[in-house]
N, C-alpha and C. Protein backbone atom coordinates (compact mmCIF):
# COMPACT_ATOMS: atom_id res chain seq x y z
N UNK A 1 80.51 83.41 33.82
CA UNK A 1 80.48 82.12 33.14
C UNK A 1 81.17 82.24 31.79
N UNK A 2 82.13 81.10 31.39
CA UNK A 2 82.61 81.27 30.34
C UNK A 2 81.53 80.92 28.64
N UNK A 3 81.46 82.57 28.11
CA UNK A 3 80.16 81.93 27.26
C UNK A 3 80.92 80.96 26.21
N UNK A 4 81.81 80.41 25.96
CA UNK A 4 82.13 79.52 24.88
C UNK A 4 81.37 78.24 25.19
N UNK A 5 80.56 77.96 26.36
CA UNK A 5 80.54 76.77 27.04
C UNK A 5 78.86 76.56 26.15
N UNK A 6 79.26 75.05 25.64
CA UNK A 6 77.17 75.01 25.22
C UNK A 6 76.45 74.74 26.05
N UNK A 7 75.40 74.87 26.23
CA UNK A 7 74.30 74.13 26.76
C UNK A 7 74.49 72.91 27.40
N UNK A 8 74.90 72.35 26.20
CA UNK A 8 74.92 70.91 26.58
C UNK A 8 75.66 70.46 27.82
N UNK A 9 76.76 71.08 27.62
CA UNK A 9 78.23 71.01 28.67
C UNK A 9 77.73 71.32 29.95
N UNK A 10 76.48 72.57 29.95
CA UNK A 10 76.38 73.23 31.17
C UNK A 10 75.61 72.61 31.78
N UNK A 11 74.80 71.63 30.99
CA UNK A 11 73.40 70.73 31.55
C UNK A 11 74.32 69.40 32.20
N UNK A 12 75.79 69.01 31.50
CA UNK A 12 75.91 68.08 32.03
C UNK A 12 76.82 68.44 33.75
N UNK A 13 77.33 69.30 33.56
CA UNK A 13 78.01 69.79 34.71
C UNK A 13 76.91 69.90 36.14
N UNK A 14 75.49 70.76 35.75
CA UNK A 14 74.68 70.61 36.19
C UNK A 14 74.06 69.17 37.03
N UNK A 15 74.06 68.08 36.11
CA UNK A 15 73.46 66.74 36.40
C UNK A 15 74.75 66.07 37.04
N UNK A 16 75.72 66.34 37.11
CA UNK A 16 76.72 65.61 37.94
C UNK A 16 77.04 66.30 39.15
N UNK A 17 77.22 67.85 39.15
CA UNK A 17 76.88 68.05 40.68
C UNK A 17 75.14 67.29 41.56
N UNK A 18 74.22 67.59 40.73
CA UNK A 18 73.21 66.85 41.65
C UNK A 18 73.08 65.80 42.07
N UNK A 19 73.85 65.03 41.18
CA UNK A 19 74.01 63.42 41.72
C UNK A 19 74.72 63.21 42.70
N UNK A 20 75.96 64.29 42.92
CA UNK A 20 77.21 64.20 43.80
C UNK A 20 76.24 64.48 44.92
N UNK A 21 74.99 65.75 45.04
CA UNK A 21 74.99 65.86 46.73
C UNK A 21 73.70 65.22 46.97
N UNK A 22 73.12 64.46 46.00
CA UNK A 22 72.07 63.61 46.29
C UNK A 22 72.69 61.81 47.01
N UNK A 23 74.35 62.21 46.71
CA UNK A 23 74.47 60.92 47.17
C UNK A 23 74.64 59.73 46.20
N UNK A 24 74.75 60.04 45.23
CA UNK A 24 74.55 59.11 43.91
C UNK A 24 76.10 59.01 43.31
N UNK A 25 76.36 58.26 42.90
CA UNK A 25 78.06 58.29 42.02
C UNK A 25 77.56 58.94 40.55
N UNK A 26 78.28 59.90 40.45
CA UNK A 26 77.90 60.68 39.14
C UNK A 26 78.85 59.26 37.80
N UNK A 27 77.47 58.27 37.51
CA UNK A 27 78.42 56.99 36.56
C UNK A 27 78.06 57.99 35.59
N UNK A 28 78.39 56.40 34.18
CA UNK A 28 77.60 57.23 32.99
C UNK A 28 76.37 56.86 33.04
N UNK A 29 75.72 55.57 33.59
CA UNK A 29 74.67 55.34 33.44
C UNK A 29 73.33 56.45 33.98
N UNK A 30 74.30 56.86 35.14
CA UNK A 30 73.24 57.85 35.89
C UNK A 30 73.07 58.47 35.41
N UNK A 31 74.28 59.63 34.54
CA UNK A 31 73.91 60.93 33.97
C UNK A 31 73.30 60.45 32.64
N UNK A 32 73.63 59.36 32.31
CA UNK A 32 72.15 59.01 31.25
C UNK A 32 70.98 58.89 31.30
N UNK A 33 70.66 58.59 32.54
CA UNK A 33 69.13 58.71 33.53
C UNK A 33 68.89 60.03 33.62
N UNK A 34 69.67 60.63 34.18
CA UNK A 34 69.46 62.06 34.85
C UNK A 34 68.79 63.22 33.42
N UNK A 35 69.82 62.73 32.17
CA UNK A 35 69.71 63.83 30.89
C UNK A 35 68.90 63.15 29.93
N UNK A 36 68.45 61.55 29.99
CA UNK A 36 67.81 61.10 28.87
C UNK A 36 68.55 60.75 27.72
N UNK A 37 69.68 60.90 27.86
CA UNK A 37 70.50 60.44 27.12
C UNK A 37 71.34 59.30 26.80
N UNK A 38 71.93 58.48 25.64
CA UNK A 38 72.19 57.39 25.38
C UNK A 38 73.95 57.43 26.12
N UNK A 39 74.24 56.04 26.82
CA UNK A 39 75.46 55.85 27.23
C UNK A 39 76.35 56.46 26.34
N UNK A 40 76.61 56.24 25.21
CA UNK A 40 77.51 56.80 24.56
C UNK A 40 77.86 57.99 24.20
N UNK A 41 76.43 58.70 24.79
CA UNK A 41 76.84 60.57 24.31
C UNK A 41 77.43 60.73 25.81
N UNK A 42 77.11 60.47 26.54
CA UNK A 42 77.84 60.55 28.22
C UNK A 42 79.44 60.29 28.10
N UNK A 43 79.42 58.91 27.15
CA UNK A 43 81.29 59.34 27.36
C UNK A 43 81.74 59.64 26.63
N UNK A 44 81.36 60.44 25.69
CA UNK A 44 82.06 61.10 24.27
C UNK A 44 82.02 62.58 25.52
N UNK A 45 81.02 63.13 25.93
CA UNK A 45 80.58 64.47 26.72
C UNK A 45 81.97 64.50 27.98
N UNK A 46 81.83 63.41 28.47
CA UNK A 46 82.89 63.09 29.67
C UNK A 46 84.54 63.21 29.12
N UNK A 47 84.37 62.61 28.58
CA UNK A 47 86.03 63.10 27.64
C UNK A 47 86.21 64.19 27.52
N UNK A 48 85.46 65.06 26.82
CA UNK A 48 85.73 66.35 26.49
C UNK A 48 85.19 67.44 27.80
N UNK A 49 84.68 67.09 28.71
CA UNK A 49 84.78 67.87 30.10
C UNK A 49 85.79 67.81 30.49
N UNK A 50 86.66 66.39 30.43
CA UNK A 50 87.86 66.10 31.35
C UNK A 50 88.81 66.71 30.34
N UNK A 51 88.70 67.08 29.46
CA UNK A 51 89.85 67.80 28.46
C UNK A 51 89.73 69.29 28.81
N UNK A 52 88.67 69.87 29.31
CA UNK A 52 88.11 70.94 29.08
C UNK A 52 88.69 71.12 30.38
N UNK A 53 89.26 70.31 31.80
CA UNK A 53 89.60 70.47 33.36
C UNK A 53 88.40 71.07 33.65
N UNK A 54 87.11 70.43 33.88
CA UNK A 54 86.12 70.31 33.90
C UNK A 54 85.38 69.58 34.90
N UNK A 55 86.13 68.17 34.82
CA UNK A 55 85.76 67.22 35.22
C UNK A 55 87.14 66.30 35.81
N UNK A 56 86.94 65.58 37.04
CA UNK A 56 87.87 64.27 36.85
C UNK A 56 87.36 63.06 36.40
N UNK A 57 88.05 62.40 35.42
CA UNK A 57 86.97 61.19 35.59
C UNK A 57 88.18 59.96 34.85
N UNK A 58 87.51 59.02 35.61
CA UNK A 58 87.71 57.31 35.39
C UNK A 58 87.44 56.76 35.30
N UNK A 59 87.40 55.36 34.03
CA UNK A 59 86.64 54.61 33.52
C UNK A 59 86.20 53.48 34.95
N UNK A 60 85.10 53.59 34.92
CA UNK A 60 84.16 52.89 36.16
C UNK A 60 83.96 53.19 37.38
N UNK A 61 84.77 54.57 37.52
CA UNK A 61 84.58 55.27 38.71
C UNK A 61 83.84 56.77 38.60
N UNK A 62 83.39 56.74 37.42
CA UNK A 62 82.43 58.31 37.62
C UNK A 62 83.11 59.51 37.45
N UNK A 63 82.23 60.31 37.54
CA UNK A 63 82.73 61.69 37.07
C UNK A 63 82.78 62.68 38.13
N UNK A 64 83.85 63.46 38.91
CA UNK A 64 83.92 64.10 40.01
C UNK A 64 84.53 65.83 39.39
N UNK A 65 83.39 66.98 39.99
CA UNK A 65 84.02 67.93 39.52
C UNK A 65 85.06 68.66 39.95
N UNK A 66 85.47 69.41 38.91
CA UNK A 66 86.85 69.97 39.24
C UNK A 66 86.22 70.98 39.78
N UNK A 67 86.99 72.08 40.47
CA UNK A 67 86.71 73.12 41.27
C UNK A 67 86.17 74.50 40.17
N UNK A 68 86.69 74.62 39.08
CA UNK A 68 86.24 75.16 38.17
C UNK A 68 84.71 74.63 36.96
N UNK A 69 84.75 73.63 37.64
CA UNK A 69 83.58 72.62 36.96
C UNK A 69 82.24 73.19 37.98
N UNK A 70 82.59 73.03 39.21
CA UNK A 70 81.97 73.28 40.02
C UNK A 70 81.02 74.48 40.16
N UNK A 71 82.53 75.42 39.71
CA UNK A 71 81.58 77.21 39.95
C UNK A 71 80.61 77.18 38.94
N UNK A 72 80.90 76.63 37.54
CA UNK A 72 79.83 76.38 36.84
C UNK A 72 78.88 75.83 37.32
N UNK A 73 78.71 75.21 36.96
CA UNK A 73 77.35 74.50 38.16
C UNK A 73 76.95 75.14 38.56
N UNK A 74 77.21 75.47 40.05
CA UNK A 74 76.66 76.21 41.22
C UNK A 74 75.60 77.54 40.01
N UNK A 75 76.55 78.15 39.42
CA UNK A 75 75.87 79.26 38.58
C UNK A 75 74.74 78.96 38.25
N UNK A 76 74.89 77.78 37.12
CA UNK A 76 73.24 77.49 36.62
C UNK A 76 72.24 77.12 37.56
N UNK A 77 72.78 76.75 38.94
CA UNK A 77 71.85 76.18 39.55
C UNK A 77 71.26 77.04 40.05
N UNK A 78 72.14 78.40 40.48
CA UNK A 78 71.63 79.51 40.91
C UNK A 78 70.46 80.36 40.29
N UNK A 79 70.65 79.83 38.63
CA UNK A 79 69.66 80.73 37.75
C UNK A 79 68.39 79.74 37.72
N UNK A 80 68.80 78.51 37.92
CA UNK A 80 67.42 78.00 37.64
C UNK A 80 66.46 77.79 38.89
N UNK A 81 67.05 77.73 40.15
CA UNK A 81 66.32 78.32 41.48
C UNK A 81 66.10 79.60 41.26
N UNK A 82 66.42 80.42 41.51
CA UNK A 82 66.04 82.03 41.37
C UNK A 82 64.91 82.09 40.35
N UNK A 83 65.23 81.08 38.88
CA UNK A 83 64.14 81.37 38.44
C UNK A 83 62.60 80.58 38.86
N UNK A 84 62.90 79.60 39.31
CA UNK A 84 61.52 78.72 39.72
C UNK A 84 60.52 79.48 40.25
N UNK A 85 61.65 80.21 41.89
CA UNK A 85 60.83 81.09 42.80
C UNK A 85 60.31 82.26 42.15
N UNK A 86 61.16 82.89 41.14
CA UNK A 86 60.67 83.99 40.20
C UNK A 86 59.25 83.53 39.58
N UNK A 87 59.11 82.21 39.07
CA UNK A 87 57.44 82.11 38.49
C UNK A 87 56.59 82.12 39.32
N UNK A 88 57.10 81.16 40.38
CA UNK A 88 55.92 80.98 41.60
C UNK A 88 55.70 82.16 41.97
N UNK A 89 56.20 82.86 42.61
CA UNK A 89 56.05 84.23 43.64
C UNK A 89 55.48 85.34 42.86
N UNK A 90 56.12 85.40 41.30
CA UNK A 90 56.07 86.50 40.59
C UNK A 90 54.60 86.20 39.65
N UNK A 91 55.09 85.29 39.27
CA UNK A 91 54.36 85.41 37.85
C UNK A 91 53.27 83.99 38.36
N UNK A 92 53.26 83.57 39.32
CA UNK A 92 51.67 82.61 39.70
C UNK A 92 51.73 80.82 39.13
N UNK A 93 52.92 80.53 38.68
CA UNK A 93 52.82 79.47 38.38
C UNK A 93 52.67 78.40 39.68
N UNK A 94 52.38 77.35 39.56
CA UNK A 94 52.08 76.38 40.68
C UNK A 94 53.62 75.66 40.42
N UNK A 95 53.70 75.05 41.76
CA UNK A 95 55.14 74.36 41.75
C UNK A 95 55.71 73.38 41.17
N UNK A 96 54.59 72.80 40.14
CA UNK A 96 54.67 71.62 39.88
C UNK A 96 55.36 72.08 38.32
N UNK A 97 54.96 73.44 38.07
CA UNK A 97 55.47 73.78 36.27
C UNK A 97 55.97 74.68 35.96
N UNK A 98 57.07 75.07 37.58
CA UNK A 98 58.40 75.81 36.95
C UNK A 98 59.50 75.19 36.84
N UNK A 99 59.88 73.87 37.06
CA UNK A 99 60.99 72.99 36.60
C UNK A 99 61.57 72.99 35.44
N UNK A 100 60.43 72.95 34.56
CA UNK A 100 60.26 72.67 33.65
C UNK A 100 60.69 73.88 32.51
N UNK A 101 59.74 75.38 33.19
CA UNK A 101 59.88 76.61 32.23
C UNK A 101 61.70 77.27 32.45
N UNK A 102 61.92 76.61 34.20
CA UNK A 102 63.19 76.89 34.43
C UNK A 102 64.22 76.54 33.67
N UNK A 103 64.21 75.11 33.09
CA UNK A 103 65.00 74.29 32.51
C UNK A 103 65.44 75.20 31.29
N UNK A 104 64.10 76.09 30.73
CA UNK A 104 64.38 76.19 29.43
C UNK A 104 65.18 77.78 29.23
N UNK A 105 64.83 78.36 30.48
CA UNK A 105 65.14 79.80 30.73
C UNK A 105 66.84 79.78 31.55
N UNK A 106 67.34 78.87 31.73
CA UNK A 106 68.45 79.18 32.99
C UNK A 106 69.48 79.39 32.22
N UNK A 107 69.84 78.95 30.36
CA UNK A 107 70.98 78.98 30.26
C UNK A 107 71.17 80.57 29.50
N UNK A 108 69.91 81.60 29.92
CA UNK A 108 70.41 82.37 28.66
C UNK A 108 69.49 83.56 29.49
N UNK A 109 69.74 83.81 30.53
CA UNK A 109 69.48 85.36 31.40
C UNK A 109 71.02 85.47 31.68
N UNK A 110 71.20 87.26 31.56
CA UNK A 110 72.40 87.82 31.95
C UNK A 110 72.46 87.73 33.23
N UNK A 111 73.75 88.46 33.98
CA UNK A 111 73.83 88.23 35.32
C UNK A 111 73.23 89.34 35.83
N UNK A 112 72.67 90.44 35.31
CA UNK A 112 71.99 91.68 35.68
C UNK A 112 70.87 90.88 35.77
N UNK A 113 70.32 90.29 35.14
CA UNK A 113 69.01 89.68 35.22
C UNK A 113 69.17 88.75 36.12
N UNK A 114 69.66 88.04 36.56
CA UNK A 114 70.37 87.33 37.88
C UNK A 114 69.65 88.18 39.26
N UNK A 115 70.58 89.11 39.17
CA UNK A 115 70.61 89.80 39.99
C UNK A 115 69.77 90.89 40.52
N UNK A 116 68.67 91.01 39.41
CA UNK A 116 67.45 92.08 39.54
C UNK A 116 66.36 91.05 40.19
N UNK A 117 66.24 89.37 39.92
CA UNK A 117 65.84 88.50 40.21
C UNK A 117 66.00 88.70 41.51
N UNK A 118 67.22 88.24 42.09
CA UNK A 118 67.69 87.61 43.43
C UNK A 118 67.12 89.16 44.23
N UNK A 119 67.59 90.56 43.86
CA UNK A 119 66.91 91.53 44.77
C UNK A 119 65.70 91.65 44.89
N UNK A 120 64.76 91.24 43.77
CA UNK A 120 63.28 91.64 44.10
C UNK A 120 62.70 90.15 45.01
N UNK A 121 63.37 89.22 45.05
CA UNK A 121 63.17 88.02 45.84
C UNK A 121 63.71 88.13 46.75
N UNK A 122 64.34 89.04 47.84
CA UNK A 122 65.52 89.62 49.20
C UNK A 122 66.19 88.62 49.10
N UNK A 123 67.18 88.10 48.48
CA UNK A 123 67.88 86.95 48.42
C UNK A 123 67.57 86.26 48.79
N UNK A 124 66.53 85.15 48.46
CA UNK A 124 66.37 84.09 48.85
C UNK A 124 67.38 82.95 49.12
N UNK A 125 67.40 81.91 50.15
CA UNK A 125 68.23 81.04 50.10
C UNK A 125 67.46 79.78 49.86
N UNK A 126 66.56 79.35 49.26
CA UNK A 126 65.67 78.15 49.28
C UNK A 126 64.43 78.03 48.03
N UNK A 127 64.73 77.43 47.18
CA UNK A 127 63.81 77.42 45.97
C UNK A 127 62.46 76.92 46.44
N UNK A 128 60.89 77.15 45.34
CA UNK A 128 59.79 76.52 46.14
C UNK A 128 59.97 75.30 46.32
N UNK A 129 60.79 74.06 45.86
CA UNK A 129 60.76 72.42 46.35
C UNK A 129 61.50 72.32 47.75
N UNK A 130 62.22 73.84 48.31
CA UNK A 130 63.33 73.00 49.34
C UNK A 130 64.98 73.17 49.13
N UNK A 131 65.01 73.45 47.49
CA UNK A 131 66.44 73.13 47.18
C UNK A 131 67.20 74.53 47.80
N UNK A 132 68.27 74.23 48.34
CA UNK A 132 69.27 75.45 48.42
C UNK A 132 69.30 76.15 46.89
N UNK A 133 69.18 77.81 47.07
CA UNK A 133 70.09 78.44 46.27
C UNK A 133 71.50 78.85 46.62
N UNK A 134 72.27 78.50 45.85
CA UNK A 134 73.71 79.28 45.50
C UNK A 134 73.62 80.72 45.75
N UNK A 135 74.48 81.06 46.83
CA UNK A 135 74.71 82.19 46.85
C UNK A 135 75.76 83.14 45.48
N UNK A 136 75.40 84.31 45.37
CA UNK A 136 76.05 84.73 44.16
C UNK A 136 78.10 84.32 43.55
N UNK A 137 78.74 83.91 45.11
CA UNK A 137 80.04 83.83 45.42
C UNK A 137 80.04 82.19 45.87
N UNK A 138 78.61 81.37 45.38
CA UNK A 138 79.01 80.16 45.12
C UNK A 138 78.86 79.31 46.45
N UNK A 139 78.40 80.11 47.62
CA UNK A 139 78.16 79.32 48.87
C UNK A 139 77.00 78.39 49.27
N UNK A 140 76.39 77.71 49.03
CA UNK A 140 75.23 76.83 49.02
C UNK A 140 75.19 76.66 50.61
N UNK A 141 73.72 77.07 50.62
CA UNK A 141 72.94 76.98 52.40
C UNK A 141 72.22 75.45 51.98
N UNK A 142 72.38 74.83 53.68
CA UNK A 142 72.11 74.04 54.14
C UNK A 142 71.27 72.99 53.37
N UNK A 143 71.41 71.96 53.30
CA UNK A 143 70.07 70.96 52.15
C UNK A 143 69.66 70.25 52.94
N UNK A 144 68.37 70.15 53.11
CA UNK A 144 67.85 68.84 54.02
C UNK A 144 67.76 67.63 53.23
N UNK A 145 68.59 66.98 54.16
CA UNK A 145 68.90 65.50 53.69
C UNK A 145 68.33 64.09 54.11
N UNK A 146 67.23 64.34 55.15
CA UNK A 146 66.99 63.37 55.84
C UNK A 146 65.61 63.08 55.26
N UNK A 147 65.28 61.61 54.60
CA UNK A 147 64.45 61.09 54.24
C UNK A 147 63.08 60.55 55.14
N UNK A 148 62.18 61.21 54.83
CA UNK A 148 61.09 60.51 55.71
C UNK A 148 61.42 58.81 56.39
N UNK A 149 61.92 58.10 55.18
CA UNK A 149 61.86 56.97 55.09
C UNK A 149 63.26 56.44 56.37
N UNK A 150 64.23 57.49 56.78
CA UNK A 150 65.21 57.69 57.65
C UNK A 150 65.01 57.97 59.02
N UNK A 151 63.80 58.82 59.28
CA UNK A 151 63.46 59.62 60.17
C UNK A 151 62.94 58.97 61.54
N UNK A 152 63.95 59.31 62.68
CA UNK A 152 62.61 58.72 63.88
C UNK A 152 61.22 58.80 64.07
N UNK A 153 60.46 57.72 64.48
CA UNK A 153 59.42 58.11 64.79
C UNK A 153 59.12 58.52 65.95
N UNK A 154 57.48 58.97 65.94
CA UNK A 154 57.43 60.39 67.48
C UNK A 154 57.87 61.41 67.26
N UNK A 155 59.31 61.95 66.80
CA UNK A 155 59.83 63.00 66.71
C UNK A 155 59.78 64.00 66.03
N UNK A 156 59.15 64.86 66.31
CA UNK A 156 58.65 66.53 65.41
C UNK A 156 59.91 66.90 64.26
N UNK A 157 59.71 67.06 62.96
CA UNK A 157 60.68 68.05 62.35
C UNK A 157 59.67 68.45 61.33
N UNK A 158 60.23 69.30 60.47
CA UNK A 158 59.91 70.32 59.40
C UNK A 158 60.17 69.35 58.11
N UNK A 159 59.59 69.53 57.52
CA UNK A 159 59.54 69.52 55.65
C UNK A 159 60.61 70.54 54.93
N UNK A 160 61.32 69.86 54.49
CA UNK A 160 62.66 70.97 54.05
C UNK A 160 62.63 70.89 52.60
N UNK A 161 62.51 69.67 52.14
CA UNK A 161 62.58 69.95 50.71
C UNK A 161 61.83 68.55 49.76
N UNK A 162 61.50 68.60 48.92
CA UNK A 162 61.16 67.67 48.19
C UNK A 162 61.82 68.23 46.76
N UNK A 163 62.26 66.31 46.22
CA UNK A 163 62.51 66.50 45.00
C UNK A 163 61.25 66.92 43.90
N UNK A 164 62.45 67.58 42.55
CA UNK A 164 61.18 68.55 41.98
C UNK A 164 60.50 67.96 40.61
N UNK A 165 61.42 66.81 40.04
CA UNK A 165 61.21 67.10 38.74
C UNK A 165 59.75 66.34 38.08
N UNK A 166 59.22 65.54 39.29
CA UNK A 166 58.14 64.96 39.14
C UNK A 166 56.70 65.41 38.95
N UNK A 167 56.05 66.45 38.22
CA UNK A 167 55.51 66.73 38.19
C UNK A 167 53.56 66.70 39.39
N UNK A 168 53.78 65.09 38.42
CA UNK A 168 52.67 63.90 39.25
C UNK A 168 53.04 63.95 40.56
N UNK A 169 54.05 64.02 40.96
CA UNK A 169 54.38 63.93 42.33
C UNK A 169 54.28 65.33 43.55
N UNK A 170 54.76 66.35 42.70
CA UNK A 170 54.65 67.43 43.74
C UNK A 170 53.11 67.55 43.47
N UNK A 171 52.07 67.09 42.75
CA UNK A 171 50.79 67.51 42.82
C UNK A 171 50.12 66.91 43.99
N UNK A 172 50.40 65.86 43.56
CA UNK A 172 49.90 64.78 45.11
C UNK A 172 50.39 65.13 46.31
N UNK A 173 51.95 65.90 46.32
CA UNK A 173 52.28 65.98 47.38
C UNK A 173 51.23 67.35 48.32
N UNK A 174 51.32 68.75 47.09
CA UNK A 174 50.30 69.51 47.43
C UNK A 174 49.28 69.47 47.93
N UNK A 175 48.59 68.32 47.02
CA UNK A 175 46.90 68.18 47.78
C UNK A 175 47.15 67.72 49.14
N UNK A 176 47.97 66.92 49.19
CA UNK A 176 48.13 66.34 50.62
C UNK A 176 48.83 67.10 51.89
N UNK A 177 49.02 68.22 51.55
CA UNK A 177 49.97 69.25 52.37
C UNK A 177 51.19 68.97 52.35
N UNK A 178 51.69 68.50 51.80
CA UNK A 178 53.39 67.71 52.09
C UNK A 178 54.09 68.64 51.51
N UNK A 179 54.31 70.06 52.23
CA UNK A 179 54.80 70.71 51.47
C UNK A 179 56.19 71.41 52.65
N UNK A 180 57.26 72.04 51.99
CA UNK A 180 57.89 72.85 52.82
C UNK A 180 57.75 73.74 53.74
N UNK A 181 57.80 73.78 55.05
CA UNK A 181 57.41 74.53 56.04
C UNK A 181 56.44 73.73 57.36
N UNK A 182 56.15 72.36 56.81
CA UNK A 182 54.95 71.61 56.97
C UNK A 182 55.32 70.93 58.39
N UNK A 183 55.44 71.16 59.58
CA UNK A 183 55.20 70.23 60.36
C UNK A 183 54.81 69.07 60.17
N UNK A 184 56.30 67.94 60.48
CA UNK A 184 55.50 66.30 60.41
C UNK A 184 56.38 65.64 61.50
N UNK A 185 55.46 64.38 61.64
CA UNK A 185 56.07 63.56 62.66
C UNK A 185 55.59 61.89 62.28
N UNK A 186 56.79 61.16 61.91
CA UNK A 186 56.51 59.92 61.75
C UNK A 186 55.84 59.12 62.52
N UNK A 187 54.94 58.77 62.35
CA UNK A 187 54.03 57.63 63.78
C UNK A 187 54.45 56.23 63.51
N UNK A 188 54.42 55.88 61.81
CA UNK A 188 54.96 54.51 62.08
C UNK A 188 55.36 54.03 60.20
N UNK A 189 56.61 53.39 60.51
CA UNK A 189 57.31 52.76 59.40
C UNK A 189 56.96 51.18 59.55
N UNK A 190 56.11 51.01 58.29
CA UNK A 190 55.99 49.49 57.80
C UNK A 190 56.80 48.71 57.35
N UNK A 191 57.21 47.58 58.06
CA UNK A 191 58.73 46.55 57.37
C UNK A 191 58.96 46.60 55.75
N UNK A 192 59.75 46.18 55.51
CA UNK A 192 60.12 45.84 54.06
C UNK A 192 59.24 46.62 53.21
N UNK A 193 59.98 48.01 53.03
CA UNK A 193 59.38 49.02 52.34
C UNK A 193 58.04 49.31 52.21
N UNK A 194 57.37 49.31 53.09
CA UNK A 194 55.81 49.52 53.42
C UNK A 194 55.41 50.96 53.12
N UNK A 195 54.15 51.12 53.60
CA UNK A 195 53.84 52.38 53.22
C UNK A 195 54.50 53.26 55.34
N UNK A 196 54.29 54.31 54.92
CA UNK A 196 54.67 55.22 56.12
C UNK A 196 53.53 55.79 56.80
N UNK A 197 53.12 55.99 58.02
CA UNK A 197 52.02 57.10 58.80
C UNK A 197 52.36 57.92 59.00
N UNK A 198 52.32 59.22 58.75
CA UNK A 198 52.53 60.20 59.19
C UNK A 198 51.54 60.85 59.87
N UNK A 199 52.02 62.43 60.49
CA UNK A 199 51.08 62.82 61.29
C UNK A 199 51.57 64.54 60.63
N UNK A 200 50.80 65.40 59.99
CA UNK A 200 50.94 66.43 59.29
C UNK A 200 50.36 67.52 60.03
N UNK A 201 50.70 68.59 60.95
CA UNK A 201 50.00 69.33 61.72
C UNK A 201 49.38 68.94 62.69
N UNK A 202 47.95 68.75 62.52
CA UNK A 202 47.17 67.48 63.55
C UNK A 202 46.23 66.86 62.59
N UNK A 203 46.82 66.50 61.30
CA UNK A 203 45.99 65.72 60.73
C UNK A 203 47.20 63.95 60.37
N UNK A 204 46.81 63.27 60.42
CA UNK A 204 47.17 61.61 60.22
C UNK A 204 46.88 60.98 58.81
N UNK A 205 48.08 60.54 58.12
CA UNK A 205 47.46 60.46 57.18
C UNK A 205 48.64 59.42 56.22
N UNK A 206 48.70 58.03 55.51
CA UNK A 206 49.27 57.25 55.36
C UNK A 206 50.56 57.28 53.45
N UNK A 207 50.70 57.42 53.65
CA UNK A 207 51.79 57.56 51.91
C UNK A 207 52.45 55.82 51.88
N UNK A 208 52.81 56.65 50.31
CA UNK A 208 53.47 54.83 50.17
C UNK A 208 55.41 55.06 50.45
N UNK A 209 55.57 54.20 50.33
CA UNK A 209 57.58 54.11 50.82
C UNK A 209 58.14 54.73 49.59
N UNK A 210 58.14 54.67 48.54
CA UNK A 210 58.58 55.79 47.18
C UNK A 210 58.37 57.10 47.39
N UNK A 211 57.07 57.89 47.75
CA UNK A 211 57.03 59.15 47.95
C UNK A 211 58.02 59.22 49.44
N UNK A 212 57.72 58.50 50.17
CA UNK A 212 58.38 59.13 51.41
C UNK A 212 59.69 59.23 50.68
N UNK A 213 60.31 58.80 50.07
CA UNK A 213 61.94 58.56 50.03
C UNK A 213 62.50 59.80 49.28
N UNK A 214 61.21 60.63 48.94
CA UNK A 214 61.64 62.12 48.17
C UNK A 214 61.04 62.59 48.96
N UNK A 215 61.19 63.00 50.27
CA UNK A 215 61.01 63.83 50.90
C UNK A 215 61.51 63.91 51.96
N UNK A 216 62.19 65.08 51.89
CA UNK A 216 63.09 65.68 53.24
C UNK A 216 62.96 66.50 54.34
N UNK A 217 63.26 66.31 55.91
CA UNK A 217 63.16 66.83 56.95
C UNK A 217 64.37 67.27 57.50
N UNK A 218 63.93 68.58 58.28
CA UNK A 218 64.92 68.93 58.81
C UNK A 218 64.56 68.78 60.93
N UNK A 219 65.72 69.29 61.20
CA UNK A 219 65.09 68.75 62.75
C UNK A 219 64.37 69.88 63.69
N UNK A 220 63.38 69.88 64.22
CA UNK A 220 62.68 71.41 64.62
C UNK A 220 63.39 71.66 65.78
């Protein structure tokens, strides 16, 4: 990684690949959602990515990364998965409050520390929410993309990933088993954004249409 790069730059590179494979147009408004930040630091930041060949970008069409924008990315994303699973597994944190310790730790471990990480974890390919890790050469395994709220009903699949940054949310999701690895099967979708039935192992049990829509299956 090139260290001239700040934080800042690396957080935004960060928030515009996630938007790209969540499906989202990386605007400015989004990555103002995404970072908490005011429209106007987004396109002062966006200028100087796209100066930096960083970024492509066009006024009202978003920000698309360059291939060198990219490897960045992938990197941090790699350190801040590696590190999530590093609290959970290692050090006992619950899933709901390594997002958070990750956020603050990803821009400033060496790549030895990377890498003493990723071996004592046998290379993991899957953070505790679901998310792909980046392989060290930048290859990202599989993301489950399919939304409860998408999903046939009757039909058996797996729990692949849930989004993470919700604290409130992966708690509820926990108590309720809704977790990765989880056998589910939709029984029934309520019209006009209703709540969902699911069926979790062999237990039955009802959520509202918002949680389902952060949560992803894969097909068993």
């Amino acid at each position: 990684m090139t260290l001239s790069l700040s934080q800042s730059v690396e957080d935004y590179l960060k928030a515009i690949y996630i938007l790209e494979t969540e499906g989202e147009s990386a605007s400015t408004n989004n990555i103002a959602d995404a970072l908490s930040v005011s429209s106007a630091s987004v396109t002062n930041m966006l200028k100087k990515l796209a100066k930096l060949k960083l970024i492509n970008h066009k006024s009202y069409r978003g920000a698309e990364l360059t291939k060198a924008g990219e490897k960045i990315a992938l990197e941090i994303i790699r350190h801040h998965r590696l590190l999530e699973l590093y609290l959970k597994e290692v050090m006992g944190y619950s899933w709901d409050e390594v997002h958070e310790e990750a956020e603050k730790l990803e821009h400033h471990i060496s790549e030895q520390f990377e890498d003493k990480i990723a071996e004592l974890l046998n290379d993991p390919t899957h953070d505790p929410h679901g998310d792909p890790i980046p392989s060290k050469d930048g290859v990202v395994p599989k993301m489950a993309s399919l939304a409860i709220t998408d999903a046939k009903e009757n039909q058996p699949y797996l729990i692949g990933r849930v989004k993470d940054q919700d604290p409130e949310l992966l708690r509820y999701l926990e108590k309720n088993g809704i977790i990765p690895g989880v056998k589910l099967t939709v029984l029934e979708k309520t019209p006009f954004d209703g709540p969902v039935k699911i069926k979790l192992e062999d237990k039955e049990t009802t959520i509202g249409n918002s949680v389902a829509k952060d949560v992803f299956l894969v097909e068993v």
